[in-house]
PDB file of N, CA and C in Angstrom:
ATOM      1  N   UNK A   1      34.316  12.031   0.397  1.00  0.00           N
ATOM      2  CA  UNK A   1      34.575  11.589   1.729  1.00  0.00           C
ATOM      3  C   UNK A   1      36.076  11.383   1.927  1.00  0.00           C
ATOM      4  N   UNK A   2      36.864  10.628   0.773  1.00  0.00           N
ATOM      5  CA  UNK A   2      38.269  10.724   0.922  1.00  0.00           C
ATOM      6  C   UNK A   2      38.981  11.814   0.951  1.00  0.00           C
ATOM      7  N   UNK A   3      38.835  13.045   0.142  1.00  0.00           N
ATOM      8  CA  UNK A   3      39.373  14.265   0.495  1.00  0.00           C
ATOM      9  C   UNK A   3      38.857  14.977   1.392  1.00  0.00           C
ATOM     10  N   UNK A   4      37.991  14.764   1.948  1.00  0.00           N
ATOM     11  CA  UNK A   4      37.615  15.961   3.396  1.00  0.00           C
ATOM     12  C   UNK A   4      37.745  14.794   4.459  1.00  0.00           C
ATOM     13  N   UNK A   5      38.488  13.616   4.527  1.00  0.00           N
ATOM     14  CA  UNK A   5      38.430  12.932   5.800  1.00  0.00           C
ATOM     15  C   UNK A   5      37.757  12.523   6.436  1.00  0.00           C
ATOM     16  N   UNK A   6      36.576  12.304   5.563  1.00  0.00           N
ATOM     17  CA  UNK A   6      34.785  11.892   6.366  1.00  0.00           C
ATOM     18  C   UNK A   6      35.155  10.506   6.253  1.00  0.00           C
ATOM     19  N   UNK A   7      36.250   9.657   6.304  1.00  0.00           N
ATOM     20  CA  UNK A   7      35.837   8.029   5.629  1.00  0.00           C
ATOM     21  C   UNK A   7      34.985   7.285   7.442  1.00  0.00           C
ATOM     22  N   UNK A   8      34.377   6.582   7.054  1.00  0.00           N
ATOM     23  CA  UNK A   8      33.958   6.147   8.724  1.00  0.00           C
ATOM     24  C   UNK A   8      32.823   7.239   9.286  1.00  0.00           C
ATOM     25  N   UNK A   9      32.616   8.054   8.764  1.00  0.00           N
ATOM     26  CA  UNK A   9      31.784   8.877   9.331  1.00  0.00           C
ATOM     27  C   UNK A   9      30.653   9.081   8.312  1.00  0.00           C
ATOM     28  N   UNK A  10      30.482   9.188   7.125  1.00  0.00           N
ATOM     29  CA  UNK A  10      29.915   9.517   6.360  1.00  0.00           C
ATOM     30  C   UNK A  10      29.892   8.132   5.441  1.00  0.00           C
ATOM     31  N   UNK A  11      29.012   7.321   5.190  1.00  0.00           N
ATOM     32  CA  UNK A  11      28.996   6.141   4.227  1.00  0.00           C
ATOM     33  C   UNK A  11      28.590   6.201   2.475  1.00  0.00           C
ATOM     34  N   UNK A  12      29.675   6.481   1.690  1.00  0.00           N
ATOM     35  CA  UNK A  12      28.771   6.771   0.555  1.00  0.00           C
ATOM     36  C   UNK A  12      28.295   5.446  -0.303  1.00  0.00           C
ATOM     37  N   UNK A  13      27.341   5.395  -1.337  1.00  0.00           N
ATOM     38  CA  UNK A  13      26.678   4.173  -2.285  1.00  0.00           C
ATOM     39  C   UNK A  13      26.339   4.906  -3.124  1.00  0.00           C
ATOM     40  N   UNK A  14      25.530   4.059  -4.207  1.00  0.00           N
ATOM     41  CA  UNK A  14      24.742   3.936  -5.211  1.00  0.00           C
ATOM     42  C   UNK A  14      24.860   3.598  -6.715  1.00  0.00           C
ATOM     43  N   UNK A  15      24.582   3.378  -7.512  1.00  0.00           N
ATOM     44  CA  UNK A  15      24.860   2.772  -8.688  1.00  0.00           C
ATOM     45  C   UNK A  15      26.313   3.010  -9.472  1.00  0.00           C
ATOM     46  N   UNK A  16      27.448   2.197  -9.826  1.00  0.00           N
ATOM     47  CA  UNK A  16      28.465   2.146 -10.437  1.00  0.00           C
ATOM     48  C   UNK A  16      29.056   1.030 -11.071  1.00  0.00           C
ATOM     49  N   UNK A  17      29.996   1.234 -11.477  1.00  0.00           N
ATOM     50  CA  UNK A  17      30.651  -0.071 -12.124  1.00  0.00           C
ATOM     51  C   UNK A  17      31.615  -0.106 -10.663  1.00  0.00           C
ATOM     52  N   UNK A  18      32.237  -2.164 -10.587  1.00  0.00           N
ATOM     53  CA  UNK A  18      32.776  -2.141  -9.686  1.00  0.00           C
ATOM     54  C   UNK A  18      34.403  -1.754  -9.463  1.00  0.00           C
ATOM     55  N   UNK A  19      34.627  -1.747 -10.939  1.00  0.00           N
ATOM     56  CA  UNK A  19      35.641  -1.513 -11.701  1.00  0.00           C
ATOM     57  C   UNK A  19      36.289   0.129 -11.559  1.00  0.00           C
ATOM     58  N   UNK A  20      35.540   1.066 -11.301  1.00  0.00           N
ATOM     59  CA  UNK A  20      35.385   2.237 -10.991  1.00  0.00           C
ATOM     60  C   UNK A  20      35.268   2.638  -9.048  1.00  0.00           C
ATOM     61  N   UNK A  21      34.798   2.181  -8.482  1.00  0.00           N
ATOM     62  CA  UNK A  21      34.432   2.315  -7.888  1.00  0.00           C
ATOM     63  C   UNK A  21      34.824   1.362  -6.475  1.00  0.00           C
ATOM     64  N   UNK A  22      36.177   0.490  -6.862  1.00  0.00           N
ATOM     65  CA  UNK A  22      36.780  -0.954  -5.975  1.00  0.00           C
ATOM     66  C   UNK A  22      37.850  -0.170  -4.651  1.00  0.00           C
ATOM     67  N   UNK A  23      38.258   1.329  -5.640  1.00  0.00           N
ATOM     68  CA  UNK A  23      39.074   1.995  -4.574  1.00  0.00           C
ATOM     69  C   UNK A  23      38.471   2.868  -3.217  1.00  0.00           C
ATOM     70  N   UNK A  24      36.776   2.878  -3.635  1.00  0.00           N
ATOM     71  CA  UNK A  24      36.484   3.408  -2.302  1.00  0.00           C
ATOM     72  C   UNK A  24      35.935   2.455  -1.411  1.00  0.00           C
ATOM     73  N   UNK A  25      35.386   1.300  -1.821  1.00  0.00           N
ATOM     74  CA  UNK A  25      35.175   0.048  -1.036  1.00  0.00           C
ATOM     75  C   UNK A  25      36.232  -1.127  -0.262  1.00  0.00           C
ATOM     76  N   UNK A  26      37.487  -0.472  -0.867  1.00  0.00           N
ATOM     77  CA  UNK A  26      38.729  -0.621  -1.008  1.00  0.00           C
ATOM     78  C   UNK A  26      39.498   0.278   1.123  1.00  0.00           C
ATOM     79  N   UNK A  27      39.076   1.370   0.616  1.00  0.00           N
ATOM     80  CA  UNK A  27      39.632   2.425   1.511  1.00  0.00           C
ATOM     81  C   UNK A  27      38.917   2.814   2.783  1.00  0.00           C
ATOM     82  N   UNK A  28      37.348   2.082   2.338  1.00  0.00           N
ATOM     83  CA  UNK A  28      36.714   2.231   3.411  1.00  0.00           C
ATOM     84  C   UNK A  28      35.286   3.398   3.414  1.00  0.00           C
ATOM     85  N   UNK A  29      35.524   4.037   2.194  1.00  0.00           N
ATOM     86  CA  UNK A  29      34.873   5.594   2.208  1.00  0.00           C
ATOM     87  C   UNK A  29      33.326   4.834   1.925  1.00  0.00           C
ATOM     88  N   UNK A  30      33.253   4.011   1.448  1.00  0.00           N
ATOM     89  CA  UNK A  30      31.706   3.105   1.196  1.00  0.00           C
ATOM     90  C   UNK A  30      31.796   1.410   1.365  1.00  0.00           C
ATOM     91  N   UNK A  31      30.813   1.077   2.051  1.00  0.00           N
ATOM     92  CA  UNK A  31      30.425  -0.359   2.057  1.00  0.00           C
ATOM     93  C   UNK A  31      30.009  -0.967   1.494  1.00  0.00           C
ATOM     94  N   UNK A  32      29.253  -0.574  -0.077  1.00  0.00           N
ATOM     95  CA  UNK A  32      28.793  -1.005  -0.793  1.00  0.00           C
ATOM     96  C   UNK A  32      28.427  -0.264  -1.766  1.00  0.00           C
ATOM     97  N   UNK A  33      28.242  -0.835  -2.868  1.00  0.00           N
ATOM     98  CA  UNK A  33      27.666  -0.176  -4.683  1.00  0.00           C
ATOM     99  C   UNK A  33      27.108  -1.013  -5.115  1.00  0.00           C
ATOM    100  N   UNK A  34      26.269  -0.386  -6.016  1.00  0.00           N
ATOM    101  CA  UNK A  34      25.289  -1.812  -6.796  1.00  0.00           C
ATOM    102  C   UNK A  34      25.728  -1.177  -8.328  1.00  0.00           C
ATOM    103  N   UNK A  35      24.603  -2.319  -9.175  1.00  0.00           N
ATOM    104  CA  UNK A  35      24.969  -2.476 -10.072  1.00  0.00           C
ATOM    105  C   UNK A  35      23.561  -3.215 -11.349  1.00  0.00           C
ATOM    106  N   UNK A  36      22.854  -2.862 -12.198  1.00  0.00           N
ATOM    107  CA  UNK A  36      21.832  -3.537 -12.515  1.00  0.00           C
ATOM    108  C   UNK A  36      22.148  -4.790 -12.750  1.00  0.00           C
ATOM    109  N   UNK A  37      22.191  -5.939 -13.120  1.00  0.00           N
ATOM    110  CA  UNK A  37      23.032  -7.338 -13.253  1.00  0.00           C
ATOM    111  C   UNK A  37      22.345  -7.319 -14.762  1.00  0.00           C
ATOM    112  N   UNK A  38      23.385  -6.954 -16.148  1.00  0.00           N
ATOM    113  CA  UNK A  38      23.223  -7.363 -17.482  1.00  0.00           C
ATOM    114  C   UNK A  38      22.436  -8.923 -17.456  1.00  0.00           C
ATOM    115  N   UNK A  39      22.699  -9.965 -16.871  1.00  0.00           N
ATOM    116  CA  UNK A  39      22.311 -11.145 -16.728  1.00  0.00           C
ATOM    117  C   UNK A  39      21.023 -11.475 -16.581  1.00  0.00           C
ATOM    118  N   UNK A  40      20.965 -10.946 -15.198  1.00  0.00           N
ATOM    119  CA  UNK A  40      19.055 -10.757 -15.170  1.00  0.00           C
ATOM    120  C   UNK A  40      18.365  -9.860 -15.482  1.00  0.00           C
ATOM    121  N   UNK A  41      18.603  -8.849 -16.108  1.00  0.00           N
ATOM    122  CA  UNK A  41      18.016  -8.177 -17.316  1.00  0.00           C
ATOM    123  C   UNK A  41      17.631  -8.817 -17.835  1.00  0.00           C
ATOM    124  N   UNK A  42      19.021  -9.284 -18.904  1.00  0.00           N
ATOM    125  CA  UNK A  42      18.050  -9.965 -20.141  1.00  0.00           C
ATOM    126  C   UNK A  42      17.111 -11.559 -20.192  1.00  0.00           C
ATOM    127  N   UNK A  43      18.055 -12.357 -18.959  1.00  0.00           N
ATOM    128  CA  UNK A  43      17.081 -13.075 -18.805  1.00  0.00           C
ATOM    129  C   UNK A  43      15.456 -13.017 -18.329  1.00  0.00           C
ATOM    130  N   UNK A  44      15.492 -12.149 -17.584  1.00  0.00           N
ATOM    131  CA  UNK A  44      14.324 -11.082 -17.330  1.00  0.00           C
ATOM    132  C   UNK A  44      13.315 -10.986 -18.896  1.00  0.00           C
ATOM    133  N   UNK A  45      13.855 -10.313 -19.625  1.00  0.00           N
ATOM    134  CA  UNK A  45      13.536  -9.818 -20.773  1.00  0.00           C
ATOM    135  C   UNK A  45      12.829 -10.783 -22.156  1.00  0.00           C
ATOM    136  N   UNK A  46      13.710 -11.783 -21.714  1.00  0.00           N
ATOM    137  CA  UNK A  46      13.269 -12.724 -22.868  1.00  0.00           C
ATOM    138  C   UNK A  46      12.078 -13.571 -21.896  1.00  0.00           C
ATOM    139  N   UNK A  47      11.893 -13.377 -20.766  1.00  0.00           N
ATOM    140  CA  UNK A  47      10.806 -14.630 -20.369  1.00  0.00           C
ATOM    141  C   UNK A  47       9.280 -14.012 -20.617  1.00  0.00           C
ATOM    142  N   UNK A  48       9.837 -12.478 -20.211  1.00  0.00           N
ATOM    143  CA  UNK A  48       8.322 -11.765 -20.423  1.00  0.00           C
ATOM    144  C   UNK A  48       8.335 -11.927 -22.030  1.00  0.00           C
ATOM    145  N   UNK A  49       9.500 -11.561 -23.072  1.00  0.00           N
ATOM    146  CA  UNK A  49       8.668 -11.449 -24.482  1.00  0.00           C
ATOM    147  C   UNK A  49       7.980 -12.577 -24.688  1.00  0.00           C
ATOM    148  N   UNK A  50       8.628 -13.750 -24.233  1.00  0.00           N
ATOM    149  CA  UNK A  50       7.982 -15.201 -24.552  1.00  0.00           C
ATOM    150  C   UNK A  50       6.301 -14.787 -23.993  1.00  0.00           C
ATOM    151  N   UNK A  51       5.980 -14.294 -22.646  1.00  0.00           N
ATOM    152  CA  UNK A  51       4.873 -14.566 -22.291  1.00  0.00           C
ATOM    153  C   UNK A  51       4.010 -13.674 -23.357  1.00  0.00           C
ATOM    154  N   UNK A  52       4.469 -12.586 -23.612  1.00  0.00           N
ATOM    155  CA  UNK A  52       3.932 -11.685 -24.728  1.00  0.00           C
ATOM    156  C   UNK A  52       3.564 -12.654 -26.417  1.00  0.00           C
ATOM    157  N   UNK A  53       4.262 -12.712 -26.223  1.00  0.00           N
ATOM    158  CA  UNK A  53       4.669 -13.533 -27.759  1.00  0.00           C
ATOM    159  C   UNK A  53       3.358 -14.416 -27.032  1.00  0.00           C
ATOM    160  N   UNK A  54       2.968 -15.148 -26.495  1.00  0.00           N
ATOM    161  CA  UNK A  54       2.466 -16.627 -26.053  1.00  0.00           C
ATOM    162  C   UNK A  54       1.366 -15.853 -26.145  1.00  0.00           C
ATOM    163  N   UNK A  55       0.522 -14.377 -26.168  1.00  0.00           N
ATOM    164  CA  UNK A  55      -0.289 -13.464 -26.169  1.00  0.00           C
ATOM    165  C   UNK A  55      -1.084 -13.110 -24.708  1.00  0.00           C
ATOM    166  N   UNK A  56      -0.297 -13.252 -23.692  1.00  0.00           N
ATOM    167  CA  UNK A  56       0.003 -12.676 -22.778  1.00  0.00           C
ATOM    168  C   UNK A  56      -0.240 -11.312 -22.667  1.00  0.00           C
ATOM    169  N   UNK A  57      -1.491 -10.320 -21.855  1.00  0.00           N
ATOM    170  CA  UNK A  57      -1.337  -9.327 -21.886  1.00  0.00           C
ATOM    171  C   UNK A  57      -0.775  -7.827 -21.365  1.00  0.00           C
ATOM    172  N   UNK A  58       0.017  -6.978 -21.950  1.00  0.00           N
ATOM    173  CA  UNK A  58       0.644  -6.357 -20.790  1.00  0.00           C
ATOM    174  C   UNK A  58      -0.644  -4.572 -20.210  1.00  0.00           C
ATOM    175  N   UNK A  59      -1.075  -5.219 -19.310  1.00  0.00           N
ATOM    176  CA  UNK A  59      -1.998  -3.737 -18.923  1.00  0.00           C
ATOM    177  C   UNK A  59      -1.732  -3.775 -17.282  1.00  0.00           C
ATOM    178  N   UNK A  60      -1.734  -2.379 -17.299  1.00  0.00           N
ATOM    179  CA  UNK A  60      -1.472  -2.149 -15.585  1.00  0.00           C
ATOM    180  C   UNK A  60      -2.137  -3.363 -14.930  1.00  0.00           C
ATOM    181  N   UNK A  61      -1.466  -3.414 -13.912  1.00  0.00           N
ATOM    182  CA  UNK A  61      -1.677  -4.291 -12.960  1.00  0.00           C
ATOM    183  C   UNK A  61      -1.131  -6.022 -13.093  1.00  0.00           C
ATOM    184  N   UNK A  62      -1.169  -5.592 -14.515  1.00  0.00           N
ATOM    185  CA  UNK A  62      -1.104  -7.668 -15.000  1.00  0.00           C
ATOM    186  C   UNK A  62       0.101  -7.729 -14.107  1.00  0.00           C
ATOM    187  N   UNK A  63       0.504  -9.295 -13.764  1.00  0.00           N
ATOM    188  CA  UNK A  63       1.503  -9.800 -13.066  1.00  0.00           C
ATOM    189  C   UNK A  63       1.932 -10.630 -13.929  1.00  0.00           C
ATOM    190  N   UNK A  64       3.227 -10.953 -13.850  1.00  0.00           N
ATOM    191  CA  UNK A  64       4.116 -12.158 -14.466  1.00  0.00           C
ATOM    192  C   UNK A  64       5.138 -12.155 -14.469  1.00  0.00           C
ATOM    193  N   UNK A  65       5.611 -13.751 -14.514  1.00  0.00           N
ATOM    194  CA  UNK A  65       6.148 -14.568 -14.053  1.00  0.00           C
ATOM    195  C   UNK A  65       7.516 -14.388 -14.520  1.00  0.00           C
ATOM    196  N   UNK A  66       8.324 -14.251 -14.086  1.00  0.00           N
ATOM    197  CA  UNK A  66      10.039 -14.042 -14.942  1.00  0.00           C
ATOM    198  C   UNK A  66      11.013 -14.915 -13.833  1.00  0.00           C
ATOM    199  N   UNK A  67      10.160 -16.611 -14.402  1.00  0.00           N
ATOM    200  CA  UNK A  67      11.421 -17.372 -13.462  1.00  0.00           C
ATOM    201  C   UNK A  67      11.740 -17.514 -12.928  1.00  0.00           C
ATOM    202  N   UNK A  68      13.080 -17.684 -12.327  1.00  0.00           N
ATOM    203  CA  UNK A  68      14.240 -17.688 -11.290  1.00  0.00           C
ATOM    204  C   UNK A  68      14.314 -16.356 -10.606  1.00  0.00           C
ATOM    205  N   UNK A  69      13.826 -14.847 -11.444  1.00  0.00           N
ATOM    206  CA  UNK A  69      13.882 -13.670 -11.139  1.00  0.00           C
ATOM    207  C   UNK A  69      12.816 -13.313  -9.905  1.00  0.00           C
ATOM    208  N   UNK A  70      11.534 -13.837 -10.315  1.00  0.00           N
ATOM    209  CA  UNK A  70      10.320 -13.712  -9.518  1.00  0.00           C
ATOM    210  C   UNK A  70       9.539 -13.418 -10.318  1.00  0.00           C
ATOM    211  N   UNK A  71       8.322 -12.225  -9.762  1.00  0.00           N
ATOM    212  CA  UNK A  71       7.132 -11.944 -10.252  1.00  0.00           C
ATOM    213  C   UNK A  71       7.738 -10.260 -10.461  1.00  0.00           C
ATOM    214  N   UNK A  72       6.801  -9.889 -11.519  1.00  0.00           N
ATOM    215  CA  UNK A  72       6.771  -8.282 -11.640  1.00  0.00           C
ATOM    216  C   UNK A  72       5.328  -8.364 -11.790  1.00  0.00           C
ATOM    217  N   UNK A  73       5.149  -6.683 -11.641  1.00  0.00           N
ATOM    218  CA  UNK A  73       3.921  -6.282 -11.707  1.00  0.00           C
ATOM    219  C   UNK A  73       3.774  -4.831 -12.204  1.00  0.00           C
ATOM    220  N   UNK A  74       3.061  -5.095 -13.671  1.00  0.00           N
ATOM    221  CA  UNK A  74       3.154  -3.577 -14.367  1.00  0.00           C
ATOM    222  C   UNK A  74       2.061  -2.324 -13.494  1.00  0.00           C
ATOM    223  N   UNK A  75       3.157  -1.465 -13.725  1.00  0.00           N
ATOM    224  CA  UNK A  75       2.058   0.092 -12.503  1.00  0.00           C
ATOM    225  C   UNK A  75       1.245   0.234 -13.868  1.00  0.00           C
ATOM    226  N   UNK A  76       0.760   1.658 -13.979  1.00  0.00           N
ATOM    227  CA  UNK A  76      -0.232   2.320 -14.638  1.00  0.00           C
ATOM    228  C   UNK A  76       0.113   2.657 -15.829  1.00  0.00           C
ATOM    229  N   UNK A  77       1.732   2.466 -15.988  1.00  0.00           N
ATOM    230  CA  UNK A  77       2.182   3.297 -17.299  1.00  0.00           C
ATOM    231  C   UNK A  77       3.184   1.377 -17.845  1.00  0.00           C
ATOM    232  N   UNK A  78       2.395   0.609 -17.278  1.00  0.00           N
ATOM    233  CA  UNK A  78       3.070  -0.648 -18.047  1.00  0.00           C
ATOM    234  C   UNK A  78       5.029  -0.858 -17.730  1.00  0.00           C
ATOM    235  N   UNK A  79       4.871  -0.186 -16.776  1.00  0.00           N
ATOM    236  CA  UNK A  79       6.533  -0.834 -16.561  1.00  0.00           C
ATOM    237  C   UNK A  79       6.809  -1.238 -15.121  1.00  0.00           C
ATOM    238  N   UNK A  80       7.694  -1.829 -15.215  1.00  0.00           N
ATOM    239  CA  UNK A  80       7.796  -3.028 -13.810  1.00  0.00           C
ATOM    240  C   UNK A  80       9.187  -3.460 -13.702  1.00  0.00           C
ATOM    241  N   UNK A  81      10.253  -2.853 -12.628  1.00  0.00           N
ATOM    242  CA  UNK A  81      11.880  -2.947 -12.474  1.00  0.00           C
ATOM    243  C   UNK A  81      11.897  -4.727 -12.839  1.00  0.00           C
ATOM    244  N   UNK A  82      12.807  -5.262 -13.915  1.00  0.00           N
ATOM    245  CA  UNK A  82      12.865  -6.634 -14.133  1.00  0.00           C
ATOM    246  C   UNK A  82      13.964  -7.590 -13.441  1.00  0.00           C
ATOM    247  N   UNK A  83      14.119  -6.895 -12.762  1.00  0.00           N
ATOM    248  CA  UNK A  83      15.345  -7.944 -11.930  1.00  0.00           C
ATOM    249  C   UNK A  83      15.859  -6.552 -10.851  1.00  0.00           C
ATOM    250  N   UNK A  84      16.423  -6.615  -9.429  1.00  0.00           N
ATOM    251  CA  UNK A  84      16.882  -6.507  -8.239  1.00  0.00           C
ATOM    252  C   UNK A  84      18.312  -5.887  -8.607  1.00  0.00           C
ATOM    253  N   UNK A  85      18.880  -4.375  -7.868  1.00  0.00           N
ATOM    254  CA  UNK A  85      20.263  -4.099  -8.366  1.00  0.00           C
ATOM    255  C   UNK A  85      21.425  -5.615  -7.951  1.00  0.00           C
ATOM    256  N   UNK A  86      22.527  -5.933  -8.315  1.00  0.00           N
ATOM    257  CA  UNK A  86      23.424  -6.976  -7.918  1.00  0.00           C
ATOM    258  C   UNK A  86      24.617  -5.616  -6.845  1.00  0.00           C
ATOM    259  N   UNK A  87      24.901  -6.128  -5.483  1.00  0.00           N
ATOM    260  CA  UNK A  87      25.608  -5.248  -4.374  1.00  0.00           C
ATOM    261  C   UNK A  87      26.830  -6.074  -4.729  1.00  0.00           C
ATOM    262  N   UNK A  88      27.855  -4.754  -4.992  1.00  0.00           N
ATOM    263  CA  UNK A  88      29.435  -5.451  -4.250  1.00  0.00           C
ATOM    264  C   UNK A  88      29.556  -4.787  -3.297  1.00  0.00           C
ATOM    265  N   UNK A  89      30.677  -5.824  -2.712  1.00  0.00           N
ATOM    266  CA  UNK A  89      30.816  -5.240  -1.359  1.00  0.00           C
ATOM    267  C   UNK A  89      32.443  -5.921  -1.558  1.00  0.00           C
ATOM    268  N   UNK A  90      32.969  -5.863   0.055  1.00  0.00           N
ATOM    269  CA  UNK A  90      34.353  -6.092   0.360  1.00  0.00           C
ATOM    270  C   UNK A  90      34.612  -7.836  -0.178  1.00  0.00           C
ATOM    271  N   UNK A  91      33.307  -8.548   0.126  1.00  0.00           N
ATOM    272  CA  UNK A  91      33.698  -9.927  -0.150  1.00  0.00           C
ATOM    273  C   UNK A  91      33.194  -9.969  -1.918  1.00  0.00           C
ATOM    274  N   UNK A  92      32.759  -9.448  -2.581  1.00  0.00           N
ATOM    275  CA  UNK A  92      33.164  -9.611  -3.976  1.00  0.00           C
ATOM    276  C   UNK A  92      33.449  -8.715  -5.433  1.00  0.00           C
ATOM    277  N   UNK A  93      34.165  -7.389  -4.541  1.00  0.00           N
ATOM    278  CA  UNK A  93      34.482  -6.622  -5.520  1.00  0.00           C
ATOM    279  C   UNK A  93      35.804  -6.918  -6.325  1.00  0.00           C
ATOM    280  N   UNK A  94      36.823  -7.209  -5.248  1.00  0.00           N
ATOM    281  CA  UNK A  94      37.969  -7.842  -6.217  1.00  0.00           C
ATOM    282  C   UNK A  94      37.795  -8.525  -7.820  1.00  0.00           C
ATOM    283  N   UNK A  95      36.512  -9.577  -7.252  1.00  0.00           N
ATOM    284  CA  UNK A  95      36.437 -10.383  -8.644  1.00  0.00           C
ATOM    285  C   UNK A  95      35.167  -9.715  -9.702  1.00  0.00           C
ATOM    286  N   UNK A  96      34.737  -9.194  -9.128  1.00  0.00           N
ATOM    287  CA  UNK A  96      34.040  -8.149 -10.571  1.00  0.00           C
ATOM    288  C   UNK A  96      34.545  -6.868 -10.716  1.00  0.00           C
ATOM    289  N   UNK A  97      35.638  -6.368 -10.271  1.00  0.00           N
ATOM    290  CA  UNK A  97      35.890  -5.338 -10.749  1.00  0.00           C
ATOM    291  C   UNK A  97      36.956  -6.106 -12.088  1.00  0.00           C
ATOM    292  N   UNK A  98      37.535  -7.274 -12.145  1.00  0.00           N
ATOM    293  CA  UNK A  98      38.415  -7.412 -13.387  1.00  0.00           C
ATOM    294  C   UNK A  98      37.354  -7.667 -14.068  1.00  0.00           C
ATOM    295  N   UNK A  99      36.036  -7.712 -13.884  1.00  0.00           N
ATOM    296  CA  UNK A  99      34.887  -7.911 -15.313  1.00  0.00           C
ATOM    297  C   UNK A  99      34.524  -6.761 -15.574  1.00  0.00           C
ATOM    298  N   UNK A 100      33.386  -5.934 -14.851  1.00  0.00           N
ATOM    299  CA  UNK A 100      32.941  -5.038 -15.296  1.00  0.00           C
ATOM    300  C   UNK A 100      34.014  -3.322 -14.866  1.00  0.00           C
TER     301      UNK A 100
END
């Protein structure tokens, strides 16, 4: 969009680091990028092993509980997104692009 002059006309997104990606949110060429959040992953991760571990079963459909995160719910093949992408945008890319 920055080299053919589409900025404002054409909105680009989708998964990046913000660190990579601060000069087009920067310039205008996109309003936003996401990002999986390492954080609620793994906090994600350890609440279900606990429920596993606790003998908790994982078969399609089961639901459970991951906290502060919410609820998941395994499809047919036992997997279930564990936490929501994290969006930067203009009000907080500055400060995660010096992290990630």
């Amino acid at each position: 969009m920055t080299d053919q002059n589409l900025i404002g006309k054409i909105n680009v997104t989708g998964l990046a680091l913000p660190s990579e990606f601060k000069q087009f949110i920067d310039n205008g060429a996109s309003q936003a990028v996401a990002l999986w959040n390492p954080i609620d992953l793994g906090y994600s991760a350890i609440y279900l092993a606990n429920d596993l571990i606790k003998g908790e079963e994982a078969k399609p459909s089961a639901v459970f509980s991951i906290g502060r995160v919410g609820e998941i719910t395994l499809d047919d093949t036992n997997s279930a997104p564990m936490a929501a992408p994290f969006q930067f945008d203009k009000s907080n890319i500055e400060e995660f692009s010096k992290i990630y």
